[in-house]
C-alpha atoms as a PDB file:
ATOM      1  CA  UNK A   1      -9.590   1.214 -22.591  1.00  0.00           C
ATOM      2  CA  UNK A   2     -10.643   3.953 -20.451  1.00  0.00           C
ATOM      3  CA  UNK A   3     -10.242   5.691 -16.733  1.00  0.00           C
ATOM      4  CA  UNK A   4     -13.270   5.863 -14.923  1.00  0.00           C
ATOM      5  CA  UNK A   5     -12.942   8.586 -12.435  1.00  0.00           C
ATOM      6  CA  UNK A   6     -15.518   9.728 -10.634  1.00  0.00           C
ATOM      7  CA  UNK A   7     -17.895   7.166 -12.855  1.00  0.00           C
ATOM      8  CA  UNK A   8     -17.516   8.588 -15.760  1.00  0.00           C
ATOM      9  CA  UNK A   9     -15.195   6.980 -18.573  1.00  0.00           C
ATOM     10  CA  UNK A  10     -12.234   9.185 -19.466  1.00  0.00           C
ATOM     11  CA  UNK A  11     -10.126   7.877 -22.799  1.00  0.00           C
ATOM     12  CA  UNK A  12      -6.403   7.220 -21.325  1.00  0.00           C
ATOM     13  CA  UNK A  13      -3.886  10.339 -22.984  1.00  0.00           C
ATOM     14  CA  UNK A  14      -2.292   9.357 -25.605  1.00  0.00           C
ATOM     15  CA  UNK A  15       1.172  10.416 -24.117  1.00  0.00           C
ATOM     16  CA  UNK A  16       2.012   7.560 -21.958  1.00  0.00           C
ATOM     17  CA  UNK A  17       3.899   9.807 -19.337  1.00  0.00           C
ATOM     18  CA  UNK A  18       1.093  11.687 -18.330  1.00  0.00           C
ATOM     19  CA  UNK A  19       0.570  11.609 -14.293  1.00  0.00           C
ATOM     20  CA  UNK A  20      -2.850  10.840 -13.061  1.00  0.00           C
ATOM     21  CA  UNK A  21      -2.711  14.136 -11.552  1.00  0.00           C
ATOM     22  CA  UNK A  22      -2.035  16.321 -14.662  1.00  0.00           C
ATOM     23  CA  UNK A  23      -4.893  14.495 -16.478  1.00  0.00           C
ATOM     24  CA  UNK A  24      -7.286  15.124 -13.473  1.00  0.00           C
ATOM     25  CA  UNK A  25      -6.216  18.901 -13.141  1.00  0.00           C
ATOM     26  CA  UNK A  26      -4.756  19.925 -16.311  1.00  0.00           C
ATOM     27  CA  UNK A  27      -6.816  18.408 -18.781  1.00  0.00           C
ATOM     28  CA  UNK A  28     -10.144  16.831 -17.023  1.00  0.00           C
ATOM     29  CA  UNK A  29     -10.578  20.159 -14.965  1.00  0.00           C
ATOM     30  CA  UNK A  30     -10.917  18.079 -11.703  1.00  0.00           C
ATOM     31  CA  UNK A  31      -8.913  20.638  -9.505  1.00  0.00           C
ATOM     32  CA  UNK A  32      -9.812  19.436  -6.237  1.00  0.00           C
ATOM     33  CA  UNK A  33      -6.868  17.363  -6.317  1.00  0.00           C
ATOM     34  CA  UNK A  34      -4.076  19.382  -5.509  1.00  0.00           C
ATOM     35  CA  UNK A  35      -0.791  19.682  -7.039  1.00  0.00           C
ATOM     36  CA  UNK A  36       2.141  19.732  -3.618  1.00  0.00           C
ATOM     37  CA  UNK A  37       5.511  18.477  -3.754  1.00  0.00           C
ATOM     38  CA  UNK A  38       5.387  16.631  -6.939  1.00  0.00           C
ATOM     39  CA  UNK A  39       7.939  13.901  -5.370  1.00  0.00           C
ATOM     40  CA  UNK A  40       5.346  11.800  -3.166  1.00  0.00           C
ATOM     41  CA  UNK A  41       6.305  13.445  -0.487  1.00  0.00           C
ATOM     42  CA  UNK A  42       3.255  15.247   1.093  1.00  0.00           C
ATOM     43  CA  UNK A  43       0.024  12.941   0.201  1.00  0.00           C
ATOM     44  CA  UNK A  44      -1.897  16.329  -1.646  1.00  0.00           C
ATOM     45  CA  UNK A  45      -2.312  14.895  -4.457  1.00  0.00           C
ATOM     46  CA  UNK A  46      -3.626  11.773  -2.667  1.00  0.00           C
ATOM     47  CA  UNK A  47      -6.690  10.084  -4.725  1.00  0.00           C
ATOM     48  CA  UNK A  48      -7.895   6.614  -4.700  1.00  0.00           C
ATOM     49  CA  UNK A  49      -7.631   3.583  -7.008  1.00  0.00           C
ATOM     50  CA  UNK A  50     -10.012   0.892  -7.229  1.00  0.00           C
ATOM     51  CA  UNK A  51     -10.210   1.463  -3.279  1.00  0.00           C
ATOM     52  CA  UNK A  52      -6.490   1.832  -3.126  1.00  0.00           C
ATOM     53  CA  UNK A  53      -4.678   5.259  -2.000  1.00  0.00           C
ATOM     54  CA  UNK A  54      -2.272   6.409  -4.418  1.00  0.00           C
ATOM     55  CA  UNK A  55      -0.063   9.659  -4.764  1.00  0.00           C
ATOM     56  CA  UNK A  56      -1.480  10.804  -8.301  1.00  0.00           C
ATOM     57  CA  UNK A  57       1.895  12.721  -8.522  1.00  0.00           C
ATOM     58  CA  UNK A  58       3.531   9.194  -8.792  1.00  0.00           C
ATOM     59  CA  UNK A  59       1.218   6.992 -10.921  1.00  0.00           C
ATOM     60  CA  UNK A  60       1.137   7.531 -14.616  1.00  0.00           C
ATOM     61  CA  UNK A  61      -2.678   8.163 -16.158  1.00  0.00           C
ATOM     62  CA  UNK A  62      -2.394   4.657 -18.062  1.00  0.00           C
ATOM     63  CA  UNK A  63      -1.904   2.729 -14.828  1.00  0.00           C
ATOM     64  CA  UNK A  64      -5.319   3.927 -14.210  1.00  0.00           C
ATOM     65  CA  UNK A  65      -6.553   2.165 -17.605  1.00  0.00           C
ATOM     66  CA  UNK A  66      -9.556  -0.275 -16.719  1.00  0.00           C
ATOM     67  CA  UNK A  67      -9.607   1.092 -12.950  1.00  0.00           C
ATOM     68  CA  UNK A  68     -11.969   3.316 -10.947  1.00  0.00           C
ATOM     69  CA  UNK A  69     -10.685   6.709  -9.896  1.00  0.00           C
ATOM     70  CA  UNK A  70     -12.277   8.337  -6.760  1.00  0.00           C
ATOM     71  CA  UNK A  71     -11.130  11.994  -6.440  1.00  0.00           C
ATOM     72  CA  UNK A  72     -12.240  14.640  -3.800  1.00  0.00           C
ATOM     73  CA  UNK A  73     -15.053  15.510  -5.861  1.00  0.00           C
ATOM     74  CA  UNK A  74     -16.392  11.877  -6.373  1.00  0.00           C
ATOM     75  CA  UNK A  75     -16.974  11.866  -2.769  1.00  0.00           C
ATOM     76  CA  UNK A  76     -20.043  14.092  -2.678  1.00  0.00           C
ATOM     77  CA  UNK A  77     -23.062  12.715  -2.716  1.00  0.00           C
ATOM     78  CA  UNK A  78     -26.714  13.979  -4.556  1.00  0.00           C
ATOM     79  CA  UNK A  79     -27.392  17.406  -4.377  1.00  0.00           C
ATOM     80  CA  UNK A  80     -23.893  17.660  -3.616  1.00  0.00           C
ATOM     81  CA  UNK A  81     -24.080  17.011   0.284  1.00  0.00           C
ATOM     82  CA  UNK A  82     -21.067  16.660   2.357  1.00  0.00           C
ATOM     83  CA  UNK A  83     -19.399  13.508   2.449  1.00  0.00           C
ATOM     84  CA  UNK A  84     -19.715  12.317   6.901  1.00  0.00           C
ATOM     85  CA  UNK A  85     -15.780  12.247   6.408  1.00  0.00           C
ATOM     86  CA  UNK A  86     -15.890  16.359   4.790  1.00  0.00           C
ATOM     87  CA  UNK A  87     -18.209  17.300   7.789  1.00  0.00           C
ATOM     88  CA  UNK A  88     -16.464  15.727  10.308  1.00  0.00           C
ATOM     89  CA  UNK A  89     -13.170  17.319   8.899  1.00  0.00           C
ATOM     90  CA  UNK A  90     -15.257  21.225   8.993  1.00  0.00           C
ATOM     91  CA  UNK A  91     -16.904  20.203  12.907  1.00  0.00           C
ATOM     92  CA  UNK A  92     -13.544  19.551  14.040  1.00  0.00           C
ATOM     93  CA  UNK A  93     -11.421  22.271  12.207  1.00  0.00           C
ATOM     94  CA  UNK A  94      -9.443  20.010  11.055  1.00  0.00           C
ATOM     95  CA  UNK A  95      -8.435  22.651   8.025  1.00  0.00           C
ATOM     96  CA  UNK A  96      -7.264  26.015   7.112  1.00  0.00           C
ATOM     97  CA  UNK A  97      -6.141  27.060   4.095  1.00  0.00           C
ATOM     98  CA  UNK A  98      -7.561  23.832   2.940  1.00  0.00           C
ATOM     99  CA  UNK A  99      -4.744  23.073   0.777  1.00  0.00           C
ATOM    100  CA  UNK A 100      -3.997  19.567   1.925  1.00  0.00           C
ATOM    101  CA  UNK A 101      -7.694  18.471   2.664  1.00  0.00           C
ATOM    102  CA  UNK A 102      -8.497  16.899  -0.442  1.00  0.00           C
ATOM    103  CA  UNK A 103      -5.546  14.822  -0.191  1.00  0.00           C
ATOM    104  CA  UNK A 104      -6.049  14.072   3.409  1.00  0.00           C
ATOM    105  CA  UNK A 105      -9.523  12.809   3.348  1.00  0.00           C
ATOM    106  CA  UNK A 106      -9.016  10.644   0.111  1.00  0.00           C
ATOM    107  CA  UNK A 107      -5.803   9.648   1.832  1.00  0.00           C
ATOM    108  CA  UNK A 108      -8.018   8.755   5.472  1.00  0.00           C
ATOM    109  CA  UNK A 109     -10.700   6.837   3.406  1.00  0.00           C
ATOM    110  CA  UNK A 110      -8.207   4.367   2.033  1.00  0.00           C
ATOM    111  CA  UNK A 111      -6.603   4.115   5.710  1.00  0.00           C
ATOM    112  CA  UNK A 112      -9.443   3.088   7.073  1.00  0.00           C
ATOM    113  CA  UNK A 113      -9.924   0.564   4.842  1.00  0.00           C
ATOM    114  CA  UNK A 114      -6.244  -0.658   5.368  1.00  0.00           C
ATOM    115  CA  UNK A 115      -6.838  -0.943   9.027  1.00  0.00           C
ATOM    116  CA  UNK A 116     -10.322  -2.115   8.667  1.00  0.00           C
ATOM    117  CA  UNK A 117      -8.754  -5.138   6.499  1.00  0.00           C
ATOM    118  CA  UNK A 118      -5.965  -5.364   9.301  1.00  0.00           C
ATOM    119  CA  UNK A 119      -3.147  -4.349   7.809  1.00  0.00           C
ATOM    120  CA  UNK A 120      -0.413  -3.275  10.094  1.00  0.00           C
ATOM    121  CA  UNK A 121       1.671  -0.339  10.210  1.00  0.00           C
ATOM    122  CA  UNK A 122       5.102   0.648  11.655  1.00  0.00           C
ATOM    123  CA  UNK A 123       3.531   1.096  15.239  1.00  0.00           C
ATOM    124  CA  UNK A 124       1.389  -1.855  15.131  1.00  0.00           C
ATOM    125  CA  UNK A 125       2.437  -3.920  18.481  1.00  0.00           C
ATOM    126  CA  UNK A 126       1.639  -7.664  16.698  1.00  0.00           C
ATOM    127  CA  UNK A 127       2.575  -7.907  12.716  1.00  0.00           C
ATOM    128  CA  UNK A 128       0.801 -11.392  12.833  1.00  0.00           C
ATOM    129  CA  UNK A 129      -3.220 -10.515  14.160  1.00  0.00           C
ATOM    130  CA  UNK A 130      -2.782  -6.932  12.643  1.00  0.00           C
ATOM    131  CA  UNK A 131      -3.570  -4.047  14.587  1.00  0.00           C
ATOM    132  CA  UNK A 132      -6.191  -4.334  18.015  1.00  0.00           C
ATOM    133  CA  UNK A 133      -7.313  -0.550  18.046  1.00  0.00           C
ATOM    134  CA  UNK A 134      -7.141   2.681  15.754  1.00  0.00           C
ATOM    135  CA  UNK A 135      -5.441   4.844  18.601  1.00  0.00           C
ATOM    136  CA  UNK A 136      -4.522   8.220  17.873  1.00  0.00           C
ATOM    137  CA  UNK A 137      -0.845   6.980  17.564  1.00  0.00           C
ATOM    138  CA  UNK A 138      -1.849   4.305  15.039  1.00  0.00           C
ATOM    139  CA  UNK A 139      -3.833   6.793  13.073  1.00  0.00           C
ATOM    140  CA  UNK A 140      -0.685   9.242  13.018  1.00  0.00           C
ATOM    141  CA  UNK A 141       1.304   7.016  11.832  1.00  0.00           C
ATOM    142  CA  UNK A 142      -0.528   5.990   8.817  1.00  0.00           C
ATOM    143  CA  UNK A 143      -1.229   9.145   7.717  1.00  0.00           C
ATOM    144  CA  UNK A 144       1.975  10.221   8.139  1.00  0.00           C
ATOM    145  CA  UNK A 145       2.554  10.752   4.355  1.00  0.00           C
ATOM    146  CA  UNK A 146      -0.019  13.425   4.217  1.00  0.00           C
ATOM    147  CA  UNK A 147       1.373  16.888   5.450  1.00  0.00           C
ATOM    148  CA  UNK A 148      -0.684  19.865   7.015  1.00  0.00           C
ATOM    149  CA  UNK A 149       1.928  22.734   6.873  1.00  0.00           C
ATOM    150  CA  UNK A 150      -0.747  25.103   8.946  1.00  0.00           C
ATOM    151  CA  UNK A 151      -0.959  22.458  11.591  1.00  0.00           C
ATOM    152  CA  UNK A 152      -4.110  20.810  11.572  1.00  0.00           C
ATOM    153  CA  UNK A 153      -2.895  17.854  12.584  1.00  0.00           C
ATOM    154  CA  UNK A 154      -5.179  17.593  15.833  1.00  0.00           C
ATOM    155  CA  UNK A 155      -8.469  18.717  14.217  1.00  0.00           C
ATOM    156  CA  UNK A 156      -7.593  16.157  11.452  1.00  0.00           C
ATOM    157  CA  UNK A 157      -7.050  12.956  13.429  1.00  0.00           C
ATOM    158  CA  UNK A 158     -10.362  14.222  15.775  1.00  0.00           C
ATOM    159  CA  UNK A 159     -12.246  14.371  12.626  1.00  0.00           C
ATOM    160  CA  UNK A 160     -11.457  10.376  11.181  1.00  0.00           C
ATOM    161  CA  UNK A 161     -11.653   9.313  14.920  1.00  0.00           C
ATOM    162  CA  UNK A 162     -15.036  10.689  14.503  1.00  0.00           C
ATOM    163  CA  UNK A 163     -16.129   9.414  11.118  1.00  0.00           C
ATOM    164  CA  UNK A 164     -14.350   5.932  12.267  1.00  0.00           C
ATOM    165  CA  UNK A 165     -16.100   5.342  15.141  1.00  0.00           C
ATOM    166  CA  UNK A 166     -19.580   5.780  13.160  1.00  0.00           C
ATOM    167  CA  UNK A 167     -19.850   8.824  12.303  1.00  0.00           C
ATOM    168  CA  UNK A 168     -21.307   8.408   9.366  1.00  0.00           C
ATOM    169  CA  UNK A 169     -19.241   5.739   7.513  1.00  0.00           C
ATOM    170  CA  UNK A 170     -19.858   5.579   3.970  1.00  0.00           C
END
């Protein structure tokens, strides 16, 4: 079987402890995807699987096998145009050294759809009809895994209010 990431078919490394993150940097050249903590424990090396965010750091390359890998640079679309989410994230300065980005708008993209399907999170008020709004508190909280150390944070959660509220959903 393969990985397709970024729709192309990639042939799963032989060595079964590869991360998906060393075969998307180290040996696919796919760099946008950046290499943090290595522990899980700030959401840069966020990517997304089959839909799904996933901490690349964490998931071995043949968990991918058979599955569709969206990385930073899958996002673009022809003529290599901004993703809304990428512009939105530049109009509200919600970077700046741009470390985390990648990870943060892969990361946002599969939020959305959580909340979208109506999953709740830690500060969702009813557990049983999901969550009513995507308040700033709301959003905060389930992107808490994803770390700006220059402290973005505002710009960030302007920027997926934003793209959430229609600015340019994709």
């Amino acid at each position: 079987m393969a990985i397709a990431i970024n729709g192309t078919d990639y042939p799963i490394p032989d060595d079964p402890r590869v991360s998906l993150l060393d075969l998307l940097r180290e040996r696919i050249g796919l760099t946008g995807t950046k290499l943090g903590c290595n522990q899980g424990a700030c959401g840069a090396c966020t990517v997304l699987l089959d839909g799904e965010r996933v901490l690349s750091c964490l998931t071995l390359a043949v968990q991918a096998s058979g599955r569709q890998v969206r990385t930073i640079e899958g996002l673009s679309g022809e003529g290599g145009e901004l993703h809304p989410l990428q512009q939105a994230f530049i109009d509200h300065d919600g970077l700046q050294c741009g470390y985390c980005t990648p990870g943060q708008i892969c990361s946002a993209l599969g939020m959305l759809e959580e909340f979208r399907r109506g999953d709740p999170s830690h500060v969702t008020e009813s557990l049983s009809s999901g969550p009513a709004a995507l308040t700033r508190d709301e959003l905060r909280e389930r992107m808490s895994g994803n770390l700006c150390r220059c402290g973005a944070h505002n710009g960030i959660v302007d920027a997926i209010l934003e793209f959430a509220d229609g600015g340019g959903a994709k």
